[in-house]
Protein backbone atom coordinates (compact mmCIF):
# COMPACT_ATOMS: atom_id res chain seq x y z
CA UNK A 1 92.82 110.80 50.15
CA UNK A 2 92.54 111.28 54.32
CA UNK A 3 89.83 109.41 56.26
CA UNK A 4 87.86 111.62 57.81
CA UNK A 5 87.04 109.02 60.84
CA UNK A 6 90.64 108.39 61.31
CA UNK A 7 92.52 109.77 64.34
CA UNK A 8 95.89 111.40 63.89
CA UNK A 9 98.99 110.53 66.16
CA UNK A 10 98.60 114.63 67.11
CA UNK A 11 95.14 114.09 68.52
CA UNK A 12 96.66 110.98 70.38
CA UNK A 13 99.20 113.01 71.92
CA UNK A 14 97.17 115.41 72.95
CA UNK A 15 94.91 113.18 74.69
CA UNK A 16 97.93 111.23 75.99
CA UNK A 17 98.65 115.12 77.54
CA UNK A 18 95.67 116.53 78.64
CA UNK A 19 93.22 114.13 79.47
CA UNK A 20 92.12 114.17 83.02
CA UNK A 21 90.55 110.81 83.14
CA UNK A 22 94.11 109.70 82.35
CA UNK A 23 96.04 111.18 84.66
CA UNK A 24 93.33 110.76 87.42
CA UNK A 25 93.79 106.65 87.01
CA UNK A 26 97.16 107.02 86.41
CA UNK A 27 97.64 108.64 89.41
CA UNK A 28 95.96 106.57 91.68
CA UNK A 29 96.96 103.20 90.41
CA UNK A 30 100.25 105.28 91.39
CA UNK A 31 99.36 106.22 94.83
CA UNK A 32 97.75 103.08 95.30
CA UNK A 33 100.29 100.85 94.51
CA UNK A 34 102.23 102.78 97.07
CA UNK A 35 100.00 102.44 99.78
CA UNK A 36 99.31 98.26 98.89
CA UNK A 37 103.40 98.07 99.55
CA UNK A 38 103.18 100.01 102.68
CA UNK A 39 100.70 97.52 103.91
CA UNK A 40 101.82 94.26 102.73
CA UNK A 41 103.80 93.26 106.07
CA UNK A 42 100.12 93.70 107.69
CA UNK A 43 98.76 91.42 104.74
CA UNK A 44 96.43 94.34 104.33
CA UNK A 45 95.72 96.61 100.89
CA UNK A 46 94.95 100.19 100.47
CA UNK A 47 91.45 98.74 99.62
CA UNK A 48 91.16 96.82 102.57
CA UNK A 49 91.99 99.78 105.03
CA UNK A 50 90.04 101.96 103.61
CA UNK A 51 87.26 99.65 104.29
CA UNK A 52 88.32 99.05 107.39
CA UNK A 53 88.96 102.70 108.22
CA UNK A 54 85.03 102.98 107.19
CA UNK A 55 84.18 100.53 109.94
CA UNK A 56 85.28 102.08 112.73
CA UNK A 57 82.08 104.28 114.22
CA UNK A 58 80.50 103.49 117.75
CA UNK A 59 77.55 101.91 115.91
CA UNK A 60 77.17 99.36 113.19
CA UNK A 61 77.32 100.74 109.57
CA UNK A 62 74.64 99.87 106.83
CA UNK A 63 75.85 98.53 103.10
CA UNK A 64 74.64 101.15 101.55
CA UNK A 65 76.39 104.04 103.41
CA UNK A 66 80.05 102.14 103.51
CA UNK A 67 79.07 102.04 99.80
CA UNK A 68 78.74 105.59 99.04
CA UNK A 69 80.92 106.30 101.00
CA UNK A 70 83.94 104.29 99.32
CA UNK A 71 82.07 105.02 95.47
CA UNK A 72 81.25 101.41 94.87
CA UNK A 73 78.57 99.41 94.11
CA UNK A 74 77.07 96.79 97.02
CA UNK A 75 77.83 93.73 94.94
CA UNK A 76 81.59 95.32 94.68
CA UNK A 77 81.34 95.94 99.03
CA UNK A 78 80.23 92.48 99.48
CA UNK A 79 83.06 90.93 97.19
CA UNK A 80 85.50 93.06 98.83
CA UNK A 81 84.11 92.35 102.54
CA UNK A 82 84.38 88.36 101.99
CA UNK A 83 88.51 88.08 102.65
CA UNK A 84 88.02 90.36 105.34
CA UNK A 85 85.40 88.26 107.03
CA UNK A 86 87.11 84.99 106.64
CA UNK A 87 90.57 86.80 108.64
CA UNK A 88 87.60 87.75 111.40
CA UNK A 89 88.24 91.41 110.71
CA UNK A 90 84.28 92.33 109.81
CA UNK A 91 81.46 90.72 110.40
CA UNK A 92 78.01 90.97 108.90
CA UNK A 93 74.84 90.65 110.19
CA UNK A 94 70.96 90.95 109.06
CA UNK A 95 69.67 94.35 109.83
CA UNK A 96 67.31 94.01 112.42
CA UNK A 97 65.50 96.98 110.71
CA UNK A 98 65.28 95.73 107.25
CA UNK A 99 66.03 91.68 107.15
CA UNK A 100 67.32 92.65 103.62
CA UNK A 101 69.96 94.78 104.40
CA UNK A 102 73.32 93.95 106.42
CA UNK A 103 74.95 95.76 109.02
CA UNK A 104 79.02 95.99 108.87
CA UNK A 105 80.97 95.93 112.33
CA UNK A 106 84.46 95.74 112.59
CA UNK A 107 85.44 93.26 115.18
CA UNK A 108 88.25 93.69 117.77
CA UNK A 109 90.99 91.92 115.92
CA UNK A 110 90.12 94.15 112.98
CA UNK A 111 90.31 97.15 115.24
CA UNK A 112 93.44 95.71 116.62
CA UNK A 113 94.79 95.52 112.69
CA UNK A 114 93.62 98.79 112.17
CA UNK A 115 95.61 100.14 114.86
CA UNK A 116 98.67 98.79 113.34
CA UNK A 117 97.72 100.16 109.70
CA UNK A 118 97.37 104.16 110.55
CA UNK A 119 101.11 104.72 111.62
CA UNK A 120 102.00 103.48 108.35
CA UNK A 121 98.93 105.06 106.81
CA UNK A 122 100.13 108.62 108.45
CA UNK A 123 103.44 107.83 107.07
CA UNK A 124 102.77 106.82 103.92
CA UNK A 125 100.31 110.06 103.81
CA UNK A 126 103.04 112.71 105.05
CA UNK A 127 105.34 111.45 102.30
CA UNK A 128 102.80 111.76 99.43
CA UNK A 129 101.69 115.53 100.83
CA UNK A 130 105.34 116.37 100.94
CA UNK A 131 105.99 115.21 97.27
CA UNK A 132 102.74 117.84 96.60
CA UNK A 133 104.04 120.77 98.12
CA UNK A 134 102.06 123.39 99.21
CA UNK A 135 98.85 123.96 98.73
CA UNK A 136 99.12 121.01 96.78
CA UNK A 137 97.36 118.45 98.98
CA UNK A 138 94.28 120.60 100.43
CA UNK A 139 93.68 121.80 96.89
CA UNK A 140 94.25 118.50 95.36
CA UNK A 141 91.84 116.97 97.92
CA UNK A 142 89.24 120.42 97.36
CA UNK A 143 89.32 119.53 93.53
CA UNK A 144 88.75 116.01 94.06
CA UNK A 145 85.91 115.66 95.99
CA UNK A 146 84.47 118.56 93.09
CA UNK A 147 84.95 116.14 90.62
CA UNK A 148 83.49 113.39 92.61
């Protein structure tokens, strides 16, 4: 007699094929790994730079923006802020506005590191848009920021 809760091997195959959530972490654990090996001579991750990258603005950015901006939550910015910190890369002060929020500058050794990181960053990039073909990474990058 079949269970009607149990899943077949077809339906995990199928899953295994089309699902999107899959491929979309897949993907970028890919693309990130890439990127974190790119960076390593810089002792810097994907992660880090694209923090980084989110710091550099004329003024002073607030948690909450470099938040939504990189899709995490502020108790994931402030973990991820802390190494940074310590190498004197960011620094984070009380908002004079709001003495409970913090404002995010990046100081000039991280602007200095930063400077390193985007030749390898444009490198890196070129080489992952060539492996897309085209229109592969304007669409890709259309459809993504769709789904997020």
């Amino acid at each position: 007699m079949s269970n009607p809760n149990a899943v077949t091997f077809d339906i995990t195959c199928m899953v295994r094929d089309t699902c999107l959530c899959l491929h979309l972490q897949r993907a970028a654990r890919a693309t990130a790994r890439r990127f974190d090996a790119a960076f390593r001579p810089l002792d810097l991750t994907n992660g880090q730079f694209s923090l980084l990258m989110s710091l550099n603005r004329p003024d002073p950015a607030n948690m909450r923006g470099v938040a939504n901006l990189l899709a995490m939550d502020r108790t994931t910015l402030t973990a991820a802020l802390k190494p940074l910190e310590r190498r004197g890369l960011v620094v984070v002060t009380v908002d004079p506005n709001d003495r409970r929020g913090r404002l995010l500058t990046l100081t000039p050794g991280g602007r200095r590191l930063l400077a390193k990181a985007t030749p390898i960053w444009q490198r890196e990039h070129a080489a992952v848009d060539a492996l897309l073909g085209e229109p592969g990474p304007d669409r890709l990058r259309a459809d993504l920021r769709t789904l997020s």
